[in-house]
PDB file of N, CA and C in Angstrom:
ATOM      1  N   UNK A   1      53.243 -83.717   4.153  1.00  0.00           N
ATOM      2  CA  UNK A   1      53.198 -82.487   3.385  1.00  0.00           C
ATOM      3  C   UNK A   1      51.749 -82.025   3.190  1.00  0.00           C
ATOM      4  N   UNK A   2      50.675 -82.997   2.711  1.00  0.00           N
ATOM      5  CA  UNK A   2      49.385 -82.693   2.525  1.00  0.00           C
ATOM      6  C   UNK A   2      48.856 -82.180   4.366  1.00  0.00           C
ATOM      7  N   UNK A   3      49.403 -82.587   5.114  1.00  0.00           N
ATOM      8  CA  UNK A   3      48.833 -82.364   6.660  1.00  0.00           C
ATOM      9  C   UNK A   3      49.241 -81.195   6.765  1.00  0.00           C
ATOM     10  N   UNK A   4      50.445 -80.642   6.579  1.00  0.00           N
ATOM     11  CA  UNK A   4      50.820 -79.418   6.824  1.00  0.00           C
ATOM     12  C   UNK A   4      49.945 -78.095   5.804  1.00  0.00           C
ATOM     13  N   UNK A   5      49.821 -78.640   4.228  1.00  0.00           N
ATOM     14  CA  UNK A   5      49.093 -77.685   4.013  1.00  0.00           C
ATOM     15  C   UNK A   5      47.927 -77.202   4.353  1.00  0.00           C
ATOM     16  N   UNK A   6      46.871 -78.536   4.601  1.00  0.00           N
ATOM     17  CA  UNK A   6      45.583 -78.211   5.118  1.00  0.00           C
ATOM     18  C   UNK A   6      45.558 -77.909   6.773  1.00  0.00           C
ATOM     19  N   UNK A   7      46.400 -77.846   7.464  1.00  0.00           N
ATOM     20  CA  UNK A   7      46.599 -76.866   8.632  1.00  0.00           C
ATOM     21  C   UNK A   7      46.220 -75.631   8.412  1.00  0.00           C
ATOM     22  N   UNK A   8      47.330 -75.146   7.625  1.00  0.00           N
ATOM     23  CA  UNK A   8      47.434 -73.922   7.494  1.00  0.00           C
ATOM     24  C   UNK A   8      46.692 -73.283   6.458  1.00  0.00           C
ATOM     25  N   UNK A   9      45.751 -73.833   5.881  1.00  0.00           N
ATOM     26  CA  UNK A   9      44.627 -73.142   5.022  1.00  0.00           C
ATOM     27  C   UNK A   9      43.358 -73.178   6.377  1.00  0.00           C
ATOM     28  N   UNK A  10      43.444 -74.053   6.885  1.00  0.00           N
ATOM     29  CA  UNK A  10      42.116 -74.262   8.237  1.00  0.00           C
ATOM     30  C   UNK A  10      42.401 -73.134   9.403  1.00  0.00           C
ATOM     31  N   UNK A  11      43.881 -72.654   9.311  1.00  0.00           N
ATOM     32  CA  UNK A  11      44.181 -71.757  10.409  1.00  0.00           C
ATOM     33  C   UNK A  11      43.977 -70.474  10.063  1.00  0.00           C
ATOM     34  N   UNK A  12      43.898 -70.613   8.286  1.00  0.00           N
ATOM     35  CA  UNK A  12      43.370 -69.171   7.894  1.00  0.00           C
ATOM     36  C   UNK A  12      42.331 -69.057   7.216  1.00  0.00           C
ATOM     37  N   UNK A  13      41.508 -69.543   7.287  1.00  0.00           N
ATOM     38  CA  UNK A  13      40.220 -69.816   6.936  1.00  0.00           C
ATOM     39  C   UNK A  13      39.786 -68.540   7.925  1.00  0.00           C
ATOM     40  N   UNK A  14      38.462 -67.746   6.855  1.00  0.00           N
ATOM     41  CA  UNK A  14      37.862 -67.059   7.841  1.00  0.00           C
ATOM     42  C   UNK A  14      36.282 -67.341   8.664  1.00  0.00           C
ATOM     43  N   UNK A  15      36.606 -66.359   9.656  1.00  0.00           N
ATOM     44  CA  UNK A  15      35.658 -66.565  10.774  1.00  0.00           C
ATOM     45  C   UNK A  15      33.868 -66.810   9.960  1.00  0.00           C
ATOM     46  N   UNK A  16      33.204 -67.566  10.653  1.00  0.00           N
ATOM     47  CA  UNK A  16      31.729 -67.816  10.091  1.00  0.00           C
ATOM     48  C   UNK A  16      30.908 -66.598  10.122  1.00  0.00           C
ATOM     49  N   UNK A  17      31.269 -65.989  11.552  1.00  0.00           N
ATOM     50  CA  UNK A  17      30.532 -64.213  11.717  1.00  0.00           C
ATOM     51  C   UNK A  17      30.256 -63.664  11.117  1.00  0.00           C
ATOM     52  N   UNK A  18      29.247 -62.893  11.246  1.00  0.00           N
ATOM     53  CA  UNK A  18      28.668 -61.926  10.457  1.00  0.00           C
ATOM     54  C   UNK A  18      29.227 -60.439  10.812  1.00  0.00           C
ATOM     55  N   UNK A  19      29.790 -59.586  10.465  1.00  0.00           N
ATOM     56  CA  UNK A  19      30.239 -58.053  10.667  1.00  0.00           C
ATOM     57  C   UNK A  19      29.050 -57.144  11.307  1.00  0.00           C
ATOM     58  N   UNK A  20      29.381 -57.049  12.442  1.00  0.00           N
ATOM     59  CA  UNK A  20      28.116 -56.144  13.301  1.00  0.00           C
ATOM     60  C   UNK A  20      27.589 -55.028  11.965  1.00  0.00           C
ATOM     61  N   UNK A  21      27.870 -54.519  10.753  1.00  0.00           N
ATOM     62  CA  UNK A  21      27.475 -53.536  10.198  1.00  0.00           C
ATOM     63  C   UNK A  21      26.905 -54.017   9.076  1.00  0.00           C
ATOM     64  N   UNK A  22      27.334 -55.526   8.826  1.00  0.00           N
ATOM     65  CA  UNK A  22      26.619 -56.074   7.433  1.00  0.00           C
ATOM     66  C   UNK A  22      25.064 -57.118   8.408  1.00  0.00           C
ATOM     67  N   UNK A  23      25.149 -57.150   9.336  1.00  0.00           N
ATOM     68  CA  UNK A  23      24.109 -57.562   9.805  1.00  0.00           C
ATOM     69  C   UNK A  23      22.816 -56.782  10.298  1.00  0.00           C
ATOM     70  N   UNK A  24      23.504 -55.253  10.518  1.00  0.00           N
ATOM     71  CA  UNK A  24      22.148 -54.049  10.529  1.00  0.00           C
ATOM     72  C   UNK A  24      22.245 -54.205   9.246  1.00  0.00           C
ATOM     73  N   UNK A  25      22.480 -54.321   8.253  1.00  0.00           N
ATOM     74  CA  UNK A  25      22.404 -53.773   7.004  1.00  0.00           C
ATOM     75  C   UNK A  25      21.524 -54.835   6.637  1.00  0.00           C
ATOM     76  N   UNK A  26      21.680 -55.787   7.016  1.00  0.00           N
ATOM     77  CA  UNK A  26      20.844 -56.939   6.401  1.00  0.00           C
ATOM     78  C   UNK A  26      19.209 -57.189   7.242  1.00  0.00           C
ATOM     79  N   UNK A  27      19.218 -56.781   8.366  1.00  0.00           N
ATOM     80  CA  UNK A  27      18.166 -55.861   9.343  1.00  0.00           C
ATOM     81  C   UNK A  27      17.804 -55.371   8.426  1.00  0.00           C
ATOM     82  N   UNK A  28      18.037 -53.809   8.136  1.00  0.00           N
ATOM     83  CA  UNK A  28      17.249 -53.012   7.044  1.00  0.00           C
ATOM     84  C   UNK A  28      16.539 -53.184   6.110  1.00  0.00           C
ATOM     85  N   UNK A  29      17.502 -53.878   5.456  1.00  0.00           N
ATOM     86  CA  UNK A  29      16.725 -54.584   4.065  1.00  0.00           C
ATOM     87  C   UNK A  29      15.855 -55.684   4.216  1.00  0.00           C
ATOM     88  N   UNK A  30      15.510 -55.974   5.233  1.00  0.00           N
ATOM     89  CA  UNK A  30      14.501 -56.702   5.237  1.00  0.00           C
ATOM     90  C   UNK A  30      13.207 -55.978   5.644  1.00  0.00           C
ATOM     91  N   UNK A  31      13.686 -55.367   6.922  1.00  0.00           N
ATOM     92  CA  UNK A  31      12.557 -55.012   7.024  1.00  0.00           C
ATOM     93  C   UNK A  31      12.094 -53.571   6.188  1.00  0.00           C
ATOM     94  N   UNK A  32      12.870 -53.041   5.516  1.00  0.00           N
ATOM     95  CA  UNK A  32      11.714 -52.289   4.288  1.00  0.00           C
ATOM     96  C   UNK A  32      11.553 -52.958   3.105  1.00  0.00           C
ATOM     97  N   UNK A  33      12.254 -54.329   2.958  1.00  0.00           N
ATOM     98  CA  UNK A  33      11.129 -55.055   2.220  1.00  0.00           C
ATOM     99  C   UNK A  33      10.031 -55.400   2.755  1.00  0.00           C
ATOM    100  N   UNK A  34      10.064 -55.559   3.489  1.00  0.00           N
ATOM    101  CA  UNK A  34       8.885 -56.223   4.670  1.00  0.00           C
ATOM    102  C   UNK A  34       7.343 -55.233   4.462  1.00  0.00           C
ATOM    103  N   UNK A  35       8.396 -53.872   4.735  1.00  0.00           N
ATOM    104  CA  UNK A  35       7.165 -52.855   4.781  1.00  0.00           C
ATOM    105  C   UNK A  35       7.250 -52.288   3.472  1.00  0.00           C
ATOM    106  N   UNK A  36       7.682 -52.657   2.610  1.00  0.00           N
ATOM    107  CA  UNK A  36       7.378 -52.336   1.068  1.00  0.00           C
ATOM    108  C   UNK A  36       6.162 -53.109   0.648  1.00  0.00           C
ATOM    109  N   UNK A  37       6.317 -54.220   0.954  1.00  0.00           N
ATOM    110  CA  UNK A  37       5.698 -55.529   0.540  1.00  0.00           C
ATOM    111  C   UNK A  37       4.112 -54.919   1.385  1.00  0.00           C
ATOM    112  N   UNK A  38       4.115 -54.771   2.485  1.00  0.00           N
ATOM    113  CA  UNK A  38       2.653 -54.282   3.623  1.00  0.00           C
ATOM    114  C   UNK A  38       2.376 -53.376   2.310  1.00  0.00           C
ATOM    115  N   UNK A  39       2.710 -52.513   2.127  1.00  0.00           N
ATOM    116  CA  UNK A  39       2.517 -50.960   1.721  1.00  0.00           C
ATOM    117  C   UNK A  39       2.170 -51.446   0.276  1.00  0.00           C
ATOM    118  N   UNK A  40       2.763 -52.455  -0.581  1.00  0.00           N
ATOM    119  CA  UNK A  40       1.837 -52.477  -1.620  1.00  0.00           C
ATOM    120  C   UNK A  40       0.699 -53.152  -1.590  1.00  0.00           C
ATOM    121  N   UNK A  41       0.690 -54.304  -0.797  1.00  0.00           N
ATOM    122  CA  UNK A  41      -0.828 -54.976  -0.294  1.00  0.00           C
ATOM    123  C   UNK A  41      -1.448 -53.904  -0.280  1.00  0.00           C
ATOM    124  N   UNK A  42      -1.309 -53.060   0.749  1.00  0.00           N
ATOM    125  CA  UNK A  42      -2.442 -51.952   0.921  1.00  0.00           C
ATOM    126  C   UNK A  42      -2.716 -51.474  -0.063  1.00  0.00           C
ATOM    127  N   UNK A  43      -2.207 -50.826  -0.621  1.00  0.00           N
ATOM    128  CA  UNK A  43      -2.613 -50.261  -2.113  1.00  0.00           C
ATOM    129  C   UNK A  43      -3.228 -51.149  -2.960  1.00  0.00           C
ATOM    130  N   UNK A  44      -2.887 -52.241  -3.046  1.00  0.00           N
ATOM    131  CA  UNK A  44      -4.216 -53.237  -3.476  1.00  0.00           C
ATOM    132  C   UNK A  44      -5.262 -53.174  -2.904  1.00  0.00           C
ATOM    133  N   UNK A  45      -5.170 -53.496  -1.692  1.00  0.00           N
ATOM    134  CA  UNK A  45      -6.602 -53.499  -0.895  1.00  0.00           C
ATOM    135  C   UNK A  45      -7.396 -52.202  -1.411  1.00  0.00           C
ATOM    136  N   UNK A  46      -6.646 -51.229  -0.987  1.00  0.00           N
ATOM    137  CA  UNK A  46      -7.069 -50.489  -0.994  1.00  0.00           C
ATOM    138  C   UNK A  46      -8.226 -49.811  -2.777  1.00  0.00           C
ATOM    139  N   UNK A  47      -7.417 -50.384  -3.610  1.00  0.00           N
ATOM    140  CA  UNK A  47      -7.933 -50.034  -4.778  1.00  0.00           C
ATOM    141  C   UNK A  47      -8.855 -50.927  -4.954  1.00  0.00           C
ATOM    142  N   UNK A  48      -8.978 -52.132  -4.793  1.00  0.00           N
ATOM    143  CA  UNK A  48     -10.003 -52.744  -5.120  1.00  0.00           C
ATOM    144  C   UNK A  48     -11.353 -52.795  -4.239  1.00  0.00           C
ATOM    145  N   UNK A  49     -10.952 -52.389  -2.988  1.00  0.00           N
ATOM    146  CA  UNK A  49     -12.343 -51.804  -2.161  1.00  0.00           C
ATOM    147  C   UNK A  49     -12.733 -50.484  -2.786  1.00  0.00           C
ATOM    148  N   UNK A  50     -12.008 -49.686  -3.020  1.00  0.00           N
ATOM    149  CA  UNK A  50     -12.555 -48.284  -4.074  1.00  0.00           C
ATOM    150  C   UNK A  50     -13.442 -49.318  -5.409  1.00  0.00           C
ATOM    151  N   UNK A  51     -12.903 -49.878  -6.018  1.00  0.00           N
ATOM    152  CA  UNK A  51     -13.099 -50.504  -7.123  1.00  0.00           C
ATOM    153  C   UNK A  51     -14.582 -50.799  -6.932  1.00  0.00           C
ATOM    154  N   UNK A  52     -14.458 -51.856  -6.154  1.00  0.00           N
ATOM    155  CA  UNK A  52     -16.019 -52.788  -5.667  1.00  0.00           C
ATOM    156  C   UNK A  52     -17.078 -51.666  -4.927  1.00  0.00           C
ATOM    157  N   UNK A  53     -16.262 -51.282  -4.038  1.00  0.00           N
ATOM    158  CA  UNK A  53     -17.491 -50.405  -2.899  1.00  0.00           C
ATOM    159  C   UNK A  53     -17.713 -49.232  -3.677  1.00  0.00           C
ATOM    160  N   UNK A  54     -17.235 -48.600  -4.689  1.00  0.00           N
ATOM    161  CA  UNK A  54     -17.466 -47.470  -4.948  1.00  0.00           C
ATOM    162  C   UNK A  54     -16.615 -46.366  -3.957  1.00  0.00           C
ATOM    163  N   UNK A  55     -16.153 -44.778  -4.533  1.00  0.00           N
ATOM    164  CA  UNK A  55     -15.504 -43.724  -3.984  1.00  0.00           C
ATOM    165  C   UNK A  55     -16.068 -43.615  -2.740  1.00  0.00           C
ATOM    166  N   UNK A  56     -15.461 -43.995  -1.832  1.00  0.00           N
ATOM    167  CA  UNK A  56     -15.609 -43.053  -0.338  1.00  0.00           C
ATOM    168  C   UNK A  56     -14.706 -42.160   0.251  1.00  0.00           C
ATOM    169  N   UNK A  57     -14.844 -41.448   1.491  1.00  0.00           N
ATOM    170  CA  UNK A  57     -13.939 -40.499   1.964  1.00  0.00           C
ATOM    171  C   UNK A  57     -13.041 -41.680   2.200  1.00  0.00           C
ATOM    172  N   UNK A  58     -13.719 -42.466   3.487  1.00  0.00           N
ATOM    173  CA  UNK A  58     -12.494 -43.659   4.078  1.00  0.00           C
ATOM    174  C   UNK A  58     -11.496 -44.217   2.934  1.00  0.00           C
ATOM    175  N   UNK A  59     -12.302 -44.435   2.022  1.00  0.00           N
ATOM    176  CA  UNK A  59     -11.522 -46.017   0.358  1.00  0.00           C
ATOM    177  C   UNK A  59     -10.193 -44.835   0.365  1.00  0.00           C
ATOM    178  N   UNK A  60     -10.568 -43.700  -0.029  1.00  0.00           N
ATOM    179  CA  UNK A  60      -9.536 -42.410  -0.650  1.00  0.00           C
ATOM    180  C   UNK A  60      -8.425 -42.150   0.159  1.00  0.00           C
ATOM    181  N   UNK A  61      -8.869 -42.052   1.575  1.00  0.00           N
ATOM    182  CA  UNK A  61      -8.103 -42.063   2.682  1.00  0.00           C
ATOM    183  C   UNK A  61      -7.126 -42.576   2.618  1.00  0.00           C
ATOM    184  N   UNK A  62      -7.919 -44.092   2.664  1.00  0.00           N
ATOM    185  CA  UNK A  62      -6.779 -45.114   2.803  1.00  0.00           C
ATOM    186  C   UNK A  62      -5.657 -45.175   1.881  1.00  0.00           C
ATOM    187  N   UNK A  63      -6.140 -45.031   0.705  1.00  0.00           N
ATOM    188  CA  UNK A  63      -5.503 -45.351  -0.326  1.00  0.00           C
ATOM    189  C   UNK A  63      -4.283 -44.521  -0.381  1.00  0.00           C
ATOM    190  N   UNK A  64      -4.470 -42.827  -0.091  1.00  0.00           N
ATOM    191  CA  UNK A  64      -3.945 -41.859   0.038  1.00  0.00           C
ATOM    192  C   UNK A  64      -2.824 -42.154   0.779  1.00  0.00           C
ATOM    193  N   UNK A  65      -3.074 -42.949   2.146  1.00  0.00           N
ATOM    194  CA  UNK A  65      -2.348 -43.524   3.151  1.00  0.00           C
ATOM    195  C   UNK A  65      -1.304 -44.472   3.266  1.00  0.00           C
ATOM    196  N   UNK A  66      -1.790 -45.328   2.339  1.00  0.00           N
ATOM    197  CA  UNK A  66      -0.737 -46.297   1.836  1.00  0.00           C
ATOM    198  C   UNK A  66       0.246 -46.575   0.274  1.00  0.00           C
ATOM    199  N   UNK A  67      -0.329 -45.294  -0.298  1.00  0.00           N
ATOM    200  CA  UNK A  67       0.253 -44.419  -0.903  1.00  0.00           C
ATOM    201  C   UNK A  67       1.698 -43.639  -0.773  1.00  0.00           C
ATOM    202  N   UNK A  68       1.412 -43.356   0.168  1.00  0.00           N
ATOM    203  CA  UNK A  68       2.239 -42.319   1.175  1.00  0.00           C
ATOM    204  C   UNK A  68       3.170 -43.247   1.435  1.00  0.00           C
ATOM    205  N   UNK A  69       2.643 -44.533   2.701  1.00  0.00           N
ATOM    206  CA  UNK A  69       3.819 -45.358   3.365  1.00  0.00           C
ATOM    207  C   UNK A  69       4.547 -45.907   1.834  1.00  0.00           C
ATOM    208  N   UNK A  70       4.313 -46.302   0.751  1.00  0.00           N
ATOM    209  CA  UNK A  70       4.889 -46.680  -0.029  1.00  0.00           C
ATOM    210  C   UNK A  70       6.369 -45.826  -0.753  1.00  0.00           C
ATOM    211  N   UNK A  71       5.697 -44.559  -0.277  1.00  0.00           N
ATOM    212  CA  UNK A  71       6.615 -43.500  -1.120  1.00  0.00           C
ATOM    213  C   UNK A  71       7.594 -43.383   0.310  1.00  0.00           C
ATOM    214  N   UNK A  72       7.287 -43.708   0.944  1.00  0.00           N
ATOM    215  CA  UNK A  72       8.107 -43.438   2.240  1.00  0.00           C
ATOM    216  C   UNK A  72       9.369 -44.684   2.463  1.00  0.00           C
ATOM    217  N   UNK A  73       9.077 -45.887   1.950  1.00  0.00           N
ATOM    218  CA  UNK A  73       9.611 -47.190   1.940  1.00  0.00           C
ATOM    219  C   UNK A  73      10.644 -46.927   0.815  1.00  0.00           C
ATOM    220  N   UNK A  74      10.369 -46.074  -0.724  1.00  0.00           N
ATOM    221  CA  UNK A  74      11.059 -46.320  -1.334  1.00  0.00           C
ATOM    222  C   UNK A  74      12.080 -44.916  -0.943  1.00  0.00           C
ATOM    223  N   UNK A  75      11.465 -43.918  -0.481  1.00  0.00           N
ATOM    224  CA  UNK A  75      12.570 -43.156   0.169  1.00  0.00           C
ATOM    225  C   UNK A  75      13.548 -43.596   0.680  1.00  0.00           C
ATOM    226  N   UNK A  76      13.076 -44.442   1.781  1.00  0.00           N
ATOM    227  CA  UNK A  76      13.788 -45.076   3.179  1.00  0.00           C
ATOM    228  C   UNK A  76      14.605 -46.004   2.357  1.00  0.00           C
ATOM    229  N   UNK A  77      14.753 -46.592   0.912  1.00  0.00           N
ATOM    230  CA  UNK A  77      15.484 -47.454   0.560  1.00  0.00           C
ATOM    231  C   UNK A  77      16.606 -46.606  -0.715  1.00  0.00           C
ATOM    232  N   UNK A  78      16.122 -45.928  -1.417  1.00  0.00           N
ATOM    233  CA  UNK A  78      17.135 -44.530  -1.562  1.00  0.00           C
ATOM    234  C   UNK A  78      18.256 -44.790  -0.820  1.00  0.00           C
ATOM    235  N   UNK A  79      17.655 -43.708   0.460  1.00  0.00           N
ATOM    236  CA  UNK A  79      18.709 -43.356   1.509  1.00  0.00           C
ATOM    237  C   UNK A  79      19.125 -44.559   2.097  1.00  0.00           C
ATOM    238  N   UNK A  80      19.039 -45.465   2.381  1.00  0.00           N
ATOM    239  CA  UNK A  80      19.788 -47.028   2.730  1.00  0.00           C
ATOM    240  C   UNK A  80      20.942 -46.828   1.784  1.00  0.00           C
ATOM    241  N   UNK A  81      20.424 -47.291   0.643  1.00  0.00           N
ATOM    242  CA  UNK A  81      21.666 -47.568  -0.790  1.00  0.00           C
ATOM    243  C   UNK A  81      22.628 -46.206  -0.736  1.00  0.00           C
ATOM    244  N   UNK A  82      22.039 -44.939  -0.745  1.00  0.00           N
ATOM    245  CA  UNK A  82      23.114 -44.069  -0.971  1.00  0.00           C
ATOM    246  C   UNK A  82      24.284 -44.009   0.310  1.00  0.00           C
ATOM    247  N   UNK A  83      23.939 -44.068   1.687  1.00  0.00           N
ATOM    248  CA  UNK A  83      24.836 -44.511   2.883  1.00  0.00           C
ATOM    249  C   UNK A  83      25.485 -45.511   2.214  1.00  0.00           C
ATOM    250  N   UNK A  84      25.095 -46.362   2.126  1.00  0.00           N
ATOM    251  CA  UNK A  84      25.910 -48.076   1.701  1.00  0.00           C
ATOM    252  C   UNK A  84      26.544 -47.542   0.513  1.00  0.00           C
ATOM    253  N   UNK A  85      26.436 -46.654  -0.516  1.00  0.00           N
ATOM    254  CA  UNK A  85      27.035 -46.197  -1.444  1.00  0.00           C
ATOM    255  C   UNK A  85      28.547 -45.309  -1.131  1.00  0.00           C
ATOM    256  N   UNK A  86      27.687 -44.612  -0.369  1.00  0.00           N
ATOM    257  CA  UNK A  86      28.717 -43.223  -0.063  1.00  0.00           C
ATOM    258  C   UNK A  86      29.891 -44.198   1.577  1.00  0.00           C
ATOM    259  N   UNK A  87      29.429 -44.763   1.676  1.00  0.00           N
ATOM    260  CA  UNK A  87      30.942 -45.641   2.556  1.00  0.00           C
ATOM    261  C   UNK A  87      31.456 -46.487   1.920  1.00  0.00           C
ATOM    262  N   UNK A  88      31.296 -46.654   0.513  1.00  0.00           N
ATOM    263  CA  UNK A  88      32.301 -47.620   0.356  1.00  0.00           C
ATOM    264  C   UNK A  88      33.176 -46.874  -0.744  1.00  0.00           C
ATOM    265  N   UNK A  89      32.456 -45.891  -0.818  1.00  0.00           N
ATOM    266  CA  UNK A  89      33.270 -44.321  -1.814  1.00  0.00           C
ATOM    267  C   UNK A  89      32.808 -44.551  -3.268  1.00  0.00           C
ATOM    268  N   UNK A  90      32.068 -45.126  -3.410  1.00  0.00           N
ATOM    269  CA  UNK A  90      31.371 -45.621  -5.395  1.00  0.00           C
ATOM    270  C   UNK A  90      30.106 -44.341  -5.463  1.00  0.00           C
ATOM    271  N   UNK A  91      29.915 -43.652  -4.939  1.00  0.00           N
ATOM    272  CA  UNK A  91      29.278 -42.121  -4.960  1.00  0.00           C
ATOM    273  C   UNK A  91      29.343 -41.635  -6.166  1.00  0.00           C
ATOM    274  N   UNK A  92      28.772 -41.079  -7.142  1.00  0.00           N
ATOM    275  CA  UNK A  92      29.228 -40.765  -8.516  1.00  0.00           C
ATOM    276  C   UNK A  92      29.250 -39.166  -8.252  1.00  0.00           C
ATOM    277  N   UNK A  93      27.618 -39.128  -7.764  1.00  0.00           N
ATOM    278  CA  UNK A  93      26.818 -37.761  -7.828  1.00  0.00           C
ATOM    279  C   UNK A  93      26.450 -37.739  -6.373  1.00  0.00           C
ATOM    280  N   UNK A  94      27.439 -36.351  -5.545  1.00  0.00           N
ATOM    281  CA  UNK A  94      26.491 -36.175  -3.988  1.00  0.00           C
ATOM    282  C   UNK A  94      25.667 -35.315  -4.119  1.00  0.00           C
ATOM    283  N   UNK A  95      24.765 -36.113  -3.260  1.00  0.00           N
ATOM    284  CA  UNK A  95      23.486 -35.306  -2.532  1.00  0.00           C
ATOM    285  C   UNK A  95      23.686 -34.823  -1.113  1.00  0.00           C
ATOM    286  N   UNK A  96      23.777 -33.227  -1.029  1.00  0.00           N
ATOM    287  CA  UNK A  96      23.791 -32.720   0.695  1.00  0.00           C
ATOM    288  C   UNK A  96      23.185 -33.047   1.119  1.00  0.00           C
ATOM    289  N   UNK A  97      22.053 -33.077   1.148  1.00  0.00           N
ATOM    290  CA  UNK A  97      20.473 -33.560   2.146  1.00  0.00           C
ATOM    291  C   UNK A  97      20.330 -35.092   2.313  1.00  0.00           C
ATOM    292  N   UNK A  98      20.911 -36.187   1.063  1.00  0.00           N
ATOM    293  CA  UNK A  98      21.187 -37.676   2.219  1.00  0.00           C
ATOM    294  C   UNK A  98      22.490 -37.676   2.810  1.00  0.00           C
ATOM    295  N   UNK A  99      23.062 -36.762   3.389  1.00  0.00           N
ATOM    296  CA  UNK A  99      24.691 -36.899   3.817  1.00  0.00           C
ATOM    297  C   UNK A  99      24.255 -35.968   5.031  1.00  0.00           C
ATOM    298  N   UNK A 100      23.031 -35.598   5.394  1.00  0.00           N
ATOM    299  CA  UNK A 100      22.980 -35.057   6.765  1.00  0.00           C
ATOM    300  C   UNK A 100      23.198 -36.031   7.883  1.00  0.00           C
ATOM    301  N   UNK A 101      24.153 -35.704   9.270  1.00  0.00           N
ATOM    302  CA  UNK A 101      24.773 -36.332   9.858  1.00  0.00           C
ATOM    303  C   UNK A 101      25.964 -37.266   9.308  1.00  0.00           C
ATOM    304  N   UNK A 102      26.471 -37.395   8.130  1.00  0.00           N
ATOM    305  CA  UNK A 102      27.584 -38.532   7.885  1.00  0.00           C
ATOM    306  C   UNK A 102      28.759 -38.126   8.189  1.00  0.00           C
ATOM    307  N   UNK A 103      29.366 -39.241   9.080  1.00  0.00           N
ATOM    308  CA  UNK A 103      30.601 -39.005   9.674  1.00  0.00           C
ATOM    309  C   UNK A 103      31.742 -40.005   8.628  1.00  0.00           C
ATOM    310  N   UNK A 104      32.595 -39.217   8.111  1.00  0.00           N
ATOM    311  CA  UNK A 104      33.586 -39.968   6.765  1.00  0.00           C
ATOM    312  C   UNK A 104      34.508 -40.972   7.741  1.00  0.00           C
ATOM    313  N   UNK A 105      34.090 -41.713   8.082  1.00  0.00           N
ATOM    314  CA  UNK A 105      35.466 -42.996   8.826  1.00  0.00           C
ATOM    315  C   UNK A 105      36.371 -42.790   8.087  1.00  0.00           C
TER     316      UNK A 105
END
């Protein structure tokens, strides 16, 4: 009796795989942590060479620069979450402009 049940819990046991769509997804999130993580280094760097060296065009530049990629990372992670939001239908409040191109499966 015990052989027969643990058969049939082992026969339905699920697969170890990862879902081709939770594994880009897990892609993503890494790598704009990845480049979240770059993008605030820089902004360190960047401030504390302003800090030490004194205002330059370049220090400002940079800073300006990785500034930017930062605001761009947390964009890019926005729009991640609201896709991953808006397919699983938990959407409260839509936005037209992150739903450009979405196809409703």
């Amino acid at each position: 009796m015990l052989y027969s049940r643990a058969k049939v819990r082992l026969a339905t046991r699920p697969s170890s795989l990862i879902p081709k769509t939770e594994a880009w997804t897990g892609v993503a999130f890494t790598v704009l942590v990845g480049a979240g993580a770059l993008a605030i280094g820089s902004t360190l760097n960047q401030i504390v060479s302003l800090t030490v060296g004194g205002p330059t065009f370049s220090g400002i530049g940079g800073l300006a620069g990785s500034l930017f990629a930062m605001g761009l990372v947390v964009l890019a992670t926005a729009f991640l979450i609201y896709r991953l939001d808006l397919r699983t239908g938990t959407v409260k409040r839509r936005v037209a402009f992150l739903e450009v191109g979405w196809k409703n499966e």
